[in-house]
C-alpha atoms as a PDB file:
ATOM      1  CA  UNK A   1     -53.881  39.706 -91.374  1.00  0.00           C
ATOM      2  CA  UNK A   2     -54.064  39.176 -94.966  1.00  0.00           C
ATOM      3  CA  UNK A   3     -55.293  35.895 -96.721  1.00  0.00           C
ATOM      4  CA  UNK A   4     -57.623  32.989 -95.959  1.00  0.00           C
ATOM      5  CA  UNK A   5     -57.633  31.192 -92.639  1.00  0.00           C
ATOM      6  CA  UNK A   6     -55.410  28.163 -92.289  1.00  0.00           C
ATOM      7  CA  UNK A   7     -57.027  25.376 -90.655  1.00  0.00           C
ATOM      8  CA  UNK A   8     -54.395  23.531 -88.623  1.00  0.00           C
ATOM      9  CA  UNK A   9     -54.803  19.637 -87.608  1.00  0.00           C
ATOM     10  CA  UNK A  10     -52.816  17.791 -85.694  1.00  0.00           C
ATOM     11  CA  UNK A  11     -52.447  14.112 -85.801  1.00  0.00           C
ATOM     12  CA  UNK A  12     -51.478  12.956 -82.248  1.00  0.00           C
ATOM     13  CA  UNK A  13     -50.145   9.598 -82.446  1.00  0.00           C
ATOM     14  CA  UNK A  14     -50.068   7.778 -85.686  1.00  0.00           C
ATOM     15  CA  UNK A  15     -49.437   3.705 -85.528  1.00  0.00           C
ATOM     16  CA  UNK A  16     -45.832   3.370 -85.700  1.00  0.00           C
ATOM     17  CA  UNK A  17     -43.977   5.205 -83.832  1.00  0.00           C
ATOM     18  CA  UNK A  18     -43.799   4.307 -80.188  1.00  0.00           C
ATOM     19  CA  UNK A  19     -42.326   6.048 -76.777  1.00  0.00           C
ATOM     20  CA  UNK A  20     -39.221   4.633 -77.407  1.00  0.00           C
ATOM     21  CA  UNK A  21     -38.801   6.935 -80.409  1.00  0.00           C
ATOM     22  CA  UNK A  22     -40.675  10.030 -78.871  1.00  0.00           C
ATOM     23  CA  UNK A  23     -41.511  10.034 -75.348  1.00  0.00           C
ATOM     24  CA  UNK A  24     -44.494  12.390 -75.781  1.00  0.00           C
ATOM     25  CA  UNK A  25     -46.706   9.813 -77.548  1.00  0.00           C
ATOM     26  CA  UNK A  26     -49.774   9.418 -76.049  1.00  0.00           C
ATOM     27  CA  UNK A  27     -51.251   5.561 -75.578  1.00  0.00           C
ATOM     28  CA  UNK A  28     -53.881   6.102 -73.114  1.00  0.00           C
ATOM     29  CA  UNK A  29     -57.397   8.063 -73.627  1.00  0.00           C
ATOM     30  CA  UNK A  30     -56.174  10.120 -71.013  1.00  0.00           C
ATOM     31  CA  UNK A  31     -52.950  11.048 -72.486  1.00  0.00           C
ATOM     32  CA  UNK A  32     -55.359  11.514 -75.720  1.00  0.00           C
ATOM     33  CA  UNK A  33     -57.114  13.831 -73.994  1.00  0.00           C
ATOM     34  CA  UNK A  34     -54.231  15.975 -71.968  1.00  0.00           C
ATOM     35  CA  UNK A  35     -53.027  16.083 -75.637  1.00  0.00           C
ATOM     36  CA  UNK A  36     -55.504  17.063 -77.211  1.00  0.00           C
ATOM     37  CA  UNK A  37     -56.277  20.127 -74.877  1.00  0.00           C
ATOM     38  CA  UNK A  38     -52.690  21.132 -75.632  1.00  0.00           C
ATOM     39  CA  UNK A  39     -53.283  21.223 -79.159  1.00  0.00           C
ATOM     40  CA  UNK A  40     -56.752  23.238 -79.026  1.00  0.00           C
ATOM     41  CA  UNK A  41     -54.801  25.517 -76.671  1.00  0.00           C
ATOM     42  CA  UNK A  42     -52.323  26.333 -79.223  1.00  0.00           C
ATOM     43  CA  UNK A  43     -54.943  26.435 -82.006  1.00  0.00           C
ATOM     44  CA  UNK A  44     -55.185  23.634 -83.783  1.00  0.00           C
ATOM     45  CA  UNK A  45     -58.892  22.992 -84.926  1.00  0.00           C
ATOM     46  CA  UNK A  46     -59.007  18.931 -86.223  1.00  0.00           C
ATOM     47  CA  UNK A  47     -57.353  16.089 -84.434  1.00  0.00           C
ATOM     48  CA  UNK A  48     -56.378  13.012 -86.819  1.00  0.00           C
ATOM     49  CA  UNK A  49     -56.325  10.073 -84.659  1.00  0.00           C
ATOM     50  CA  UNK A  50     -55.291   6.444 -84.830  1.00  0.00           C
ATOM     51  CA  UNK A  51     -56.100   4.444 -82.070  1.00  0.00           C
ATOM     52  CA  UNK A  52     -54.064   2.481 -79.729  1.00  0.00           C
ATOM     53  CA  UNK A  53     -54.584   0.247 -76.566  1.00  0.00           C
ATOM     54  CA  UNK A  54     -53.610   1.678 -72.964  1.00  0.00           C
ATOM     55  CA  UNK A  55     -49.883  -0.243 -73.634  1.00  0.00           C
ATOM     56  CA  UNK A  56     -49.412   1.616 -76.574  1.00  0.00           C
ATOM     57  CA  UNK A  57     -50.321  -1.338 -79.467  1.00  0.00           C
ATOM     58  CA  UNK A  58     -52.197   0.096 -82.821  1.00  0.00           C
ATOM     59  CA  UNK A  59     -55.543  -0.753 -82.435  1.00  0.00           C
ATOM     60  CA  UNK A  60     -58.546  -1.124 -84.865  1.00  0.00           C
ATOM     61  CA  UNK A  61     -61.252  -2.135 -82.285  1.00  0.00           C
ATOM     62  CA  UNK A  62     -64.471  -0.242 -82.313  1.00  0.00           C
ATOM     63  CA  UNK A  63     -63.726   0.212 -78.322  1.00  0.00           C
ATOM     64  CA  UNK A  64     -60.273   2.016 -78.299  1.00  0.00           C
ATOM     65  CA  UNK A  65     -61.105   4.601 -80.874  1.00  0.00           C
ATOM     66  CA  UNK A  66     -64.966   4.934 -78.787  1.00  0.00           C
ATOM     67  CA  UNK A  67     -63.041   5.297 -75.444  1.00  0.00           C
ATOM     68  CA  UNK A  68     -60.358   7.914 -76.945  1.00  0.00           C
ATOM     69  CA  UNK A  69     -62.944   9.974 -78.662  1.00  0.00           C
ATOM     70  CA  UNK A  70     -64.727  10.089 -75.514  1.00  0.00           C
ATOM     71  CA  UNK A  71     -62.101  11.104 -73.985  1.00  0.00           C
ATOM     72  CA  UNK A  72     -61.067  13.784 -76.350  1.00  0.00           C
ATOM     73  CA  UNK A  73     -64.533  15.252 -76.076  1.00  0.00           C
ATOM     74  CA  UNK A  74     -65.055  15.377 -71.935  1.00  0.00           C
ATOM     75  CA  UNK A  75     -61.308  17.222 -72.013  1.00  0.00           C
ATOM     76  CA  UNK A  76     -62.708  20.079 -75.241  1.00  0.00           C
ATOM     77  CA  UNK A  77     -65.815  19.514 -76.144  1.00  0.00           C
ATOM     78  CA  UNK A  78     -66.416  21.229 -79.819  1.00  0.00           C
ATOM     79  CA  UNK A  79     -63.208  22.822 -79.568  1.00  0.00           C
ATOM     80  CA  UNK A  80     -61.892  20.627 -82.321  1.00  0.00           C
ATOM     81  CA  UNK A  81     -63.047  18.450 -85.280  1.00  0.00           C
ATOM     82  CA  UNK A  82     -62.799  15.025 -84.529  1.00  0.00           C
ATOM     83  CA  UNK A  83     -60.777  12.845 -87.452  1.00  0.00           C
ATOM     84  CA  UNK A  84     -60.371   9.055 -87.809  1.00  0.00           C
ATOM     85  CA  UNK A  85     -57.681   6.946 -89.898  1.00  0.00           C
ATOM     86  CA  UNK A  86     -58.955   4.279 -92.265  1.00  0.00           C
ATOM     87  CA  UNK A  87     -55.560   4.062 -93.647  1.00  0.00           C
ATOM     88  CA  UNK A  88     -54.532   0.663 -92.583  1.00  0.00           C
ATOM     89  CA  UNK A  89     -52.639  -2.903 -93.927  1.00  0.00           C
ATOM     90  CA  UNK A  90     -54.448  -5.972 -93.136  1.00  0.00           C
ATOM     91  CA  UNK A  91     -56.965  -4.751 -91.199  1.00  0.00           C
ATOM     92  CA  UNK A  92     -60.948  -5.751 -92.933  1.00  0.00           C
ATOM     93  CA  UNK A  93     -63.165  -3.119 -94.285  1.00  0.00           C
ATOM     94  CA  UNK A  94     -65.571  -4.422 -91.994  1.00  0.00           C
ATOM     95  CA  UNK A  95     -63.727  -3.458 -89.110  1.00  0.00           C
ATOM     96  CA  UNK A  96     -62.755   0.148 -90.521  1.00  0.00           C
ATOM     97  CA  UNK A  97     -66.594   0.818 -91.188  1.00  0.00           C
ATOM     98  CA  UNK A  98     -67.293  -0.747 -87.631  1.00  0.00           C
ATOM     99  CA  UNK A  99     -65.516   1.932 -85.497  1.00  0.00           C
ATOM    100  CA  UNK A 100     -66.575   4.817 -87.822  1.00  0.00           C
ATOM    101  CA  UNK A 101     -70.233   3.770 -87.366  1.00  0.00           C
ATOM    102  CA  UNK A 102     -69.584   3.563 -83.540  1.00  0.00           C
ATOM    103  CA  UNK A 103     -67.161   6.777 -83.397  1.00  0.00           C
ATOM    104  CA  UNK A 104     -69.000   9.287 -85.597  1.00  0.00           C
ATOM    105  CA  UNK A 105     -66.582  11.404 -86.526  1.00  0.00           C
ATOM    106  CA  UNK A 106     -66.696  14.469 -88.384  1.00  0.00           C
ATOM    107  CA  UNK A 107     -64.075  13.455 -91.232  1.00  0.00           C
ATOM    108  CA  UNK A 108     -62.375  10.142 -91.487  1.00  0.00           C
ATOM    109  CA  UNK A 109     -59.172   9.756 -93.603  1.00  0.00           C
ATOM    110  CA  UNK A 110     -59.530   8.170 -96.893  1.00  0.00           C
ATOM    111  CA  UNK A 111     -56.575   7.215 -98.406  1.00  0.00           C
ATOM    112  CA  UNK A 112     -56.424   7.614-102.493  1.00  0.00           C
ATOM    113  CA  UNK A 113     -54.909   4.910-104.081  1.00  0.00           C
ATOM    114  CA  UNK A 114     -52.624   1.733-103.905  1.00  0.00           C
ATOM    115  CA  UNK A 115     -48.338   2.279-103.388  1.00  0.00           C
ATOM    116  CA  UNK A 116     -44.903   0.980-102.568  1.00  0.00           C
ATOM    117  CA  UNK A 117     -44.985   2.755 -98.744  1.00  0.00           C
ATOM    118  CA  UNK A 118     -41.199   2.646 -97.536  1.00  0.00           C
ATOM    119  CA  UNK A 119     -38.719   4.463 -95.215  1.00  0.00           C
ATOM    120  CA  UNK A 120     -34.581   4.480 -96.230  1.00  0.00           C
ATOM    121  CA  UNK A 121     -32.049   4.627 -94.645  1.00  0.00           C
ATOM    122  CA  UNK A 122     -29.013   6.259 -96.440  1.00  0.00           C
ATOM    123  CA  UNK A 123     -26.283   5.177 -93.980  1.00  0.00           C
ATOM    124  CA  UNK A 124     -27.633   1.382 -94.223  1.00  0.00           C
ATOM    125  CA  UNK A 125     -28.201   1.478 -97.898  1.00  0.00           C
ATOM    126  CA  UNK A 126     -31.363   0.268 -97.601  1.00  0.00           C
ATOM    127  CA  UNK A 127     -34.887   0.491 -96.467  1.00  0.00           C
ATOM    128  CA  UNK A 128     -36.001   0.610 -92.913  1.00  0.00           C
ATOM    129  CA  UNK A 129     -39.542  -0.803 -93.827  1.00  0.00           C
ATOM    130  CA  UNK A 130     -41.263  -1.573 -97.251  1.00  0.00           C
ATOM    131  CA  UNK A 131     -44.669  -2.761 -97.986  1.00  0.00           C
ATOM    132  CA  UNK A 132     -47.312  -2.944-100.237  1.00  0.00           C
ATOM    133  CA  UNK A 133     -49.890   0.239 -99.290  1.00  0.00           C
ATOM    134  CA  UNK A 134     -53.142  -1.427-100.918  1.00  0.00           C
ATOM    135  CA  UNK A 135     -56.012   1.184-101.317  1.00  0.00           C
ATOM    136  CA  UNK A 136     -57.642  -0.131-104.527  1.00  0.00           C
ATOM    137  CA  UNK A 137     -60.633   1.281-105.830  1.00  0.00           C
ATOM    138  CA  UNK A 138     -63.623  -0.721-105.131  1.00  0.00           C
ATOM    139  CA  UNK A 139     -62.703  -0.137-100.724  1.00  0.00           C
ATOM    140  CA  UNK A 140     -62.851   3.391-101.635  1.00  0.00           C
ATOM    141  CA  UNK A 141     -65.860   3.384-103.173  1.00  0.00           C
ATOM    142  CA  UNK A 142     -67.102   1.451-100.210  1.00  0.00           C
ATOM    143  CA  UNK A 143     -65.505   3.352 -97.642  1.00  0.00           C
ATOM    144  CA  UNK A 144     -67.076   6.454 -99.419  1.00  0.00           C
ATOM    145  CA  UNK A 145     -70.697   4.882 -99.542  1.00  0.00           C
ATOM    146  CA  UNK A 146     -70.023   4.226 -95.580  1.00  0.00           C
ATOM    147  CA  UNK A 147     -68.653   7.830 -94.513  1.00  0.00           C
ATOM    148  CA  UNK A 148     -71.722   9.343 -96.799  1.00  0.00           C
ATOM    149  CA  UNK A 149     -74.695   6.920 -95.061  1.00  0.00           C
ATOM    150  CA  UNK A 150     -73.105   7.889 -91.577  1.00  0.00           C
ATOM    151  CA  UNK A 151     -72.468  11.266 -92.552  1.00  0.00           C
ATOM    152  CA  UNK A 152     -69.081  11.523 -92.209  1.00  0.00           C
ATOM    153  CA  UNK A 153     -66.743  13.936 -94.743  1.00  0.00           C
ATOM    154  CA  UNK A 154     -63.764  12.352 -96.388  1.00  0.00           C
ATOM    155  CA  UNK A 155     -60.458  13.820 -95.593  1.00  0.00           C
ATOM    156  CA  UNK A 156     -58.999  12.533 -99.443  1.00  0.00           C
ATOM    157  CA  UNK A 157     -55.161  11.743 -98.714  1.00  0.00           C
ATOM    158  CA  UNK A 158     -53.263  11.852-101.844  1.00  0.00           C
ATOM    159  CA  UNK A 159     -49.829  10.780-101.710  1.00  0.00           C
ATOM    160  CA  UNK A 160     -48.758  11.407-105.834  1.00  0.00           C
ATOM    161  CA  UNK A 161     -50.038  13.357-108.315  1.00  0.00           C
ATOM    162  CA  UNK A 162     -52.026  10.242-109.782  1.00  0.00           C
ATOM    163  CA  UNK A 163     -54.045  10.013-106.724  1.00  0.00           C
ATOM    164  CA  UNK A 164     -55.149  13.491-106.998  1.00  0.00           C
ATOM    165  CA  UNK A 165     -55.999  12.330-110.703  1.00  0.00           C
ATOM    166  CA  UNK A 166     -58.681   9.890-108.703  1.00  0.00           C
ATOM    167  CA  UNK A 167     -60.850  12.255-107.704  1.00  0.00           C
ATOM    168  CA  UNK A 168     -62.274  13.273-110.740  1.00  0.00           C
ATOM    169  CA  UNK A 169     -64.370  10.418-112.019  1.00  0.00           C
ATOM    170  CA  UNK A 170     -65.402   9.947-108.373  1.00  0.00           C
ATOM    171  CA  UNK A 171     -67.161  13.344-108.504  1.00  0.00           C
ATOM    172  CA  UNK A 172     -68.280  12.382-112.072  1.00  0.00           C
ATOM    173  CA  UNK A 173     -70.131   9.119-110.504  1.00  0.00           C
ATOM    174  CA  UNK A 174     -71.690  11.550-108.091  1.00  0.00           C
ATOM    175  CA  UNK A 175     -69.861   9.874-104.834  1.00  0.00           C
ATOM    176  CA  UNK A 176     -68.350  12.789-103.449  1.00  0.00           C
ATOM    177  CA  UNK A 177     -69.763  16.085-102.767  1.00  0.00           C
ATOM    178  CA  UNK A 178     -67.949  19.538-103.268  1.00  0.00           C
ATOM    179  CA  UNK A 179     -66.584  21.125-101.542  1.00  0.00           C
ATOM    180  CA  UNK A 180     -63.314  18.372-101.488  1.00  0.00           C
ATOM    181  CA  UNK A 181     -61.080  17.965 -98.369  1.00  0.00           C
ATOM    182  CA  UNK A 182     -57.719  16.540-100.158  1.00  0.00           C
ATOM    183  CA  UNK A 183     -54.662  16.904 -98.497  1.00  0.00           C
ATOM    184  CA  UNK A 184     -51.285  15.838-100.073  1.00  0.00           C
ATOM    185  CA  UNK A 185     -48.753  13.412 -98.025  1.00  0.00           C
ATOM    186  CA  UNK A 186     -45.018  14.026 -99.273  1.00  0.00           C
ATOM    187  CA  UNK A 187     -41.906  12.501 -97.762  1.00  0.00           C
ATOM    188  CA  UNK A 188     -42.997   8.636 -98.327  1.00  0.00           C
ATOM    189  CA  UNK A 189     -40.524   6.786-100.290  1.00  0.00           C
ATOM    190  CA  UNK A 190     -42.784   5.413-102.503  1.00  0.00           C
ATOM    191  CA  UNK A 191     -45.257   8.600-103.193  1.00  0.00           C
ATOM    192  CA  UNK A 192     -44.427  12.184-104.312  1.00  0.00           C
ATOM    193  CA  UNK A 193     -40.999  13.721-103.052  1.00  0.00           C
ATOM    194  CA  UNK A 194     -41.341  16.872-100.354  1.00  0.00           C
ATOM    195  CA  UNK A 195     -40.550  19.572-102.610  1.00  0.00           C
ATOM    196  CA  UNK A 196     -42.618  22.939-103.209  1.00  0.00           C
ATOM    197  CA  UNK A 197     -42.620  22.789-106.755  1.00  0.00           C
ATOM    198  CA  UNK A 198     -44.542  19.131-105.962  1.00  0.00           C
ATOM    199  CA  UNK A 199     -47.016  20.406-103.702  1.00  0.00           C
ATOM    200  CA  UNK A 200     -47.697  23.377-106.148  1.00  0.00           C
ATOM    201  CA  UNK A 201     -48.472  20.951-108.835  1.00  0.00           C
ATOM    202  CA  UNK A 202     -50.448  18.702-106.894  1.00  0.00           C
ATOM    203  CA  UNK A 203     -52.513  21.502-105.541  1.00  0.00           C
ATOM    204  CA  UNK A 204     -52.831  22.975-109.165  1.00  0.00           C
ATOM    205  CA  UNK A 205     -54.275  19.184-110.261  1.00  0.00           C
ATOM    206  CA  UNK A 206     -57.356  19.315-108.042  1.00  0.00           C
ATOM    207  CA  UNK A 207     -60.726  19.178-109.673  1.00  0.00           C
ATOM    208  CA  UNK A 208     -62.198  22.322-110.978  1.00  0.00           C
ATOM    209  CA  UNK A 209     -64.110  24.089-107.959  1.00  0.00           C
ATOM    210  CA  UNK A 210     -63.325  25.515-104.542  1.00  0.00           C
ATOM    211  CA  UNK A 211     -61.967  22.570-102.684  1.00  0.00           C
ATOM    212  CA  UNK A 212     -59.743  22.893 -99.270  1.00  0.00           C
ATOM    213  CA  UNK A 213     -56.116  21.721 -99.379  1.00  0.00           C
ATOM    214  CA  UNK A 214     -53.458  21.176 -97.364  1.00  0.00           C
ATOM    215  CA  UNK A 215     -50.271  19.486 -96.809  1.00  0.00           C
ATOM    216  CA  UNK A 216     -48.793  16.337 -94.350  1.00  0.00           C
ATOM    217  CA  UNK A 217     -45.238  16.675 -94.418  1.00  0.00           C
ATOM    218  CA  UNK A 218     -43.387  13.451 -93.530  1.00  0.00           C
ATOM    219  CA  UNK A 219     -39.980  14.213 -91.209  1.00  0.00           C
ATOM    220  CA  UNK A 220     -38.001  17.063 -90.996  1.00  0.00           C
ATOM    221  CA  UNK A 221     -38.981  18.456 -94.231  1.00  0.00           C
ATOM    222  CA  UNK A 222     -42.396  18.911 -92.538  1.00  0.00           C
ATOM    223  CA  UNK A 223     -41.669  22.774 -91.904  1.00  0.00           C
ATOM    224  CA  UNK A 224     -40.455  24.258 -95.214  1.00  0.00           C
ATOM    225  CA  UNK A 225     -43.822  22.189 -96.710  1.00  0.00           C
ATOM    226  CA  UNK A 226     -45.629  23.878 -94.434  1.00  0.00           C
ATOM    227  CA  UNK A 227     -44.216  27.146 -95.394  1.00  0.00           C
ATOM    228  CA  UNK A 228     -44.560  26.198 -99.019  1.00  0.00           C
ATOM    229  CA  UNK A 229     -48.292  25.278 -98.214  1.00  0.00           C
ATOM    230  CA  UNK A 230     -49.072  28.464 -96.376  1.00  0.00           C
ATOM    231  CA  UNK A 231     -47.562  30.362 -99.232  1.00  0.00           C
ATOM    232  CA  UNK A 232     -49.827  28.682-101.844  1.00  0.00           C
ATOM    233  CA  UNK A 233     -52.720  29.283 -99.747  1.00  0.00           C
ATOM    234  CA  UNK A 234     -53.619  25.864 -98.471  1.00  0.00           C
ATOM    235  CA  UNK A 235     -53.973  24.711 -95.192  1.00  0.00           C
ATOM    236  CA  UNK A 236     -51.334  22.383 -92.739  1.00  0.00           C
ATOM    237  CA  UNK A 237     -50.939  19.118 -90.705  1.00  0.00           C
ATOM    238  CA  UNK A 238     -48.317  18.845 -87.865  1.00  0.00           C
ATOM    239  CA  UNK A 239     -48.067  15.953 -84.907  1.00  0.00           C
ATOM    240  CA  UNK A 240     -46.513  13.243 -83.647  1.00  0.00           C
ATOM    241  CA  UNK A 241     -47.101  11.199 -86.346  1.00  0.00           C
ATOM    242  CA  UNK A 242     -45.334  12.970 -88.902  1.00  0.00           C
ATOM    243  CA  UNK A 243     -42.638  14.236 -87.153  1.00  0.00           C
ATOM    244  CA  UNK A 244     -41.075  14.914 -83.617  1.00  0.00           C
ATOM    245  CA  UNK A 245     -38.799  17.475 -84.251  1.00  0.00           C
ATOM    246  CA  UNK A 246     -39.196  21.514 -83.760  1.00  0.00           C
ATOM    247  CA  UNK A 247     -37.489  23.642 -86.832  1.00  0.00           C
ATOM    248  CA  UNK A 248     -34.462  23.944 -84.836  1.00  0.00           C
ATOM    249  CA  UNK A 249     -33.725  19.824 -84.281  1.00  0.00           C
ATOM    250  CA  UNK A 250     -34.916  19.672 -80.407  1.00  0.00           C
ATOM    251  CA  UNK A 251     -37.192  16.867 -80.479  1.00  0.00           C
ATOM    252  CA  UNK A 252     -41.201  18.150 -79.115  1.00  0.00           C
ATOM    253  CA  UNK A 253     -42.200  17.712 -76.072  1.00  0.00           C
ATOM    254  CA  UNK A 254     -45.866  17.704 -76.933  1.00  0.00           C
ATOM    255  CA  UNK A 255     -48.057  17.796 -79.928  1.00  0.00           C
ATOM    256  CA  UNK A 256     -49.074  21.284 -78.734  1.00  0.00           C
ATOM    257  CA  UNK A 257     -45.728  22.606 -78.903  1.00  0.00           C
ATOM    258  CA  UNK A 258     -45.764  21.113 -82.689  1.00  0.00           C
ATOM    259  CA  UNK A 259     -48.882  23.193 -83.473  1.00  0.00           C
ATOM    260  CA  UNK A 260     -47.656  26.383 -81.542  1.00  0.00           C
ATOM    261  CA  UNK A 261     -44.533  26.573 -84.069  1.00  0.00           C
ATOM    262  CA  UNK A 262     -47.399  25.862 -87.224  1.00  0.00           C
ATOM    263  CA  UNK A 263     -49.687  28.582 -85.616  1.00  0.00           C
ATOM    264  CA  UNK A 264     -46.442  30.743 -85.554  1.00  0.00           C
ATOM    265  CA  UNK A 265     -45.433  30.263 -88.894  1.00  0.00           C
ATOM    266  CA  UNK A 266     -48.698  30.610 -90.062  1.00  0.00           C
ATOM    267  CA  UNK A 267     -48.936  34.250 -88.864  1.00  0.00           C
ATOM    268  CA  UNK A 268     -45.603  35.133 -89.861  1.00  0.00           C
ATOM    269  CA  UNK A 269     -46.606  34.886 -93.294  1.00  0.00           C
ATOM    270  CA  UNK A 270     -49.290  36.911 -93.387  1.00  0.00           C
ATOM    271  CA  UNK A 271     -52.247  34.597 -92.373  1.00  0.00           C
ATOM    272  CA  UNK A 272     -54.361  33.609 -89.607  1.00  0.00           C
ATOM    273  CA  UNK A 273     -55.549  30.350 -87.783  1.00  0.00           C
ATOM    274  CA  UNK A 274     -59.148  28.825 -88.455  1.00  0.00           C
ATOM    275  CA  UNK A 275     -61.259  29.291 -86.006  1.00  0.00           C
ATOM    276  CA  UNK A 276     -63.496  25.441 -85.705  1.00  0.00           C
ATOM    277  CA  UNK A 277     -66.196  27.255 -87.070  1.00  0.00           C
ATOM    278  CA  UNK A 278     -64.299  28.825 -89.790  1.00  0.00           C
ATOM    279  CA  UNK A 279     -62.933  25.065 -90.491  1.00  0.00           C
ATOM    280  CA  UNK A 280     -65.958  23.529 -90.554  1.00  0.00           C
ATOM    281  CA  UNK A 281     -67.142  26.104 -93.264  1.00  0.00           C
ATOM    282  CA  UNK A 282     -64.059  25.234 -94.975  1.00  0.00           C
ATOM    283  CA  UNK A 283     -64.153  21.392 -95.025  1.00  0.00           C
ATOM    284  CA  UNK A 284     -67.918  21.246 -96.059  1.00  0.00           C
ATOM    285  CA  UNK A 285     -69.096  20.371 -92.595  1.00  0.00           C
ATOM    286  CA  UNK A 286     -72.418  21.786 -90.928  1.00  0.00           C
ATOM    287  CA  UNK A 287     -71.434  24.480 -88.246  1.00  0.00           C
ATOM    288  CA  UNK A 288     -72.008  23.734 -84.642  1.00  0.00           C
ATOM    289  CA  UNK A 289     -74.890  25.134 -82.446  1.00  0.00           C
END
């Protein structure tokens, strides 16, 4: 097949969304684990992961995200790169820097700027949830000087075209290293619209350079973004955090049968799944013995 590999990640669980909404969430390392085999099965290559306690509550403590990465790893070993949220409200930089120095992953999620972060309802007339997504500057910078000293890559989430304008002067100042990791969130009230013509431009606004790309579509619009982002040459996130439903409305069963239809697509148009090895090259990361 023709063109670059796509690396595929899959973000299993997300915070919000709970069993009641999607049966196939997974709240216990175990269920991390059977999950995440599924998704390495079906050829995905990272796993973005929030962490939860066994009853399904979001968790921040340095022991739920050790246990589920522990997990992870007994069930697949290398088979996939290991990624941790930072993205969080309320929750103390000091904690965020805690687990990552205790879970070592690969990448960890850093999210690009500060936003209205909201979800609305068109039959109520107004929004399901609205706050105040605070990501200013100065915990970048010191989420950055963390992930460098513990040798972690920054996965740059960039949810409008002014974020993506951030990560200039930060590789001016010398605090990131090429190549970039950026992906591009769309579908958030509050952040850049899911359209094509969007994720074009916010692709086409990335520092000079060869820097990976990709796109997390938000809801059912997930699947023509990651068309649009296949097309364009980037890279794709699916999962239960984004969105439960297959192209055709039926609600997934698994995050593996999320990533089978992305693996699908992906070779329908004329490219190929990242191997891990061929995503590590891609995201900057040193390959594994």
């Amino acid at each position: 097949m023709s063109g670059a590999p796509a690396v595929i990640t899959c973000a299993i669980s997300g915070a919000i969304a709970n069993r009641e909404q999607c049966p196939a969430i997974p709240y216990t390392p175990r269920e991390y684990a059977a999950e995440a085999r599924r998704i390495v099965d079906e050829g995905g290559v990272q796993i973005h992961i929030h962490a939860r306690r066994p009853d399904g509550t979001p968790s921040h403590e340095v022991e739920d995200f050790v246990a589920i990465r522990d997990a992870i790893a007994a069930e697949i070993g290398e088979a996939a790169i290991i990624n941790f949220s930072t993205g969080t409200v309320g929750v103390a930089l000091a904690k965020r820097i805690a687990y990552l120095e205790a879970g070592r992953p690969a990448v960890a999620a850093l999210n690009m700027g500060s936003m209205n972060y909201a979800k609305y309802s068109r039959t109520r007339k107004d929004f399901v949830f609205k706050f105040v997504f605070a990501n200013p500057f100065e915990e970048i910078i010191e989420l950055l000087g963390a992930m460098r000293r513990l040798g972690i890559k920054p996965e740059h989430e960039c949810f409008d075209l002014g974020q993506v304008g951030s990560l200039e002067p930060l590789l001016d100042m010398g605090l990131l290293e090429p190549p970039l990791h950026a992906d591009f969130v769309m579908g958030v009230v509050g952040g850049a619209p899911a359209t094509a013509r969007n994720l074009a431009a916010m692709a086409d606004n990335l520092p000079s350079g060869s820097h990976h790309w990709g796109v997390i579509g938000i809801g059912r619009e997930q699947w023509m973004l990651v068309g649009a982002a296949l097309t364009l040459g980037g890279s794709v996130r699916v999962g239960l955090e984004d969105n439960f439903y297959l192209p055709d409305g039926t609600m997934a069963r698994s995050n593996g049968e999320l990533v089978a239809t992305a693996r699908q697509l992906t070779e329908d148009l004329g490219r190929r799944a990242a191997s891990v090895q061929e995503a590590r090259a891609l995201l900057g990361l040193e390959p594994t013995r």
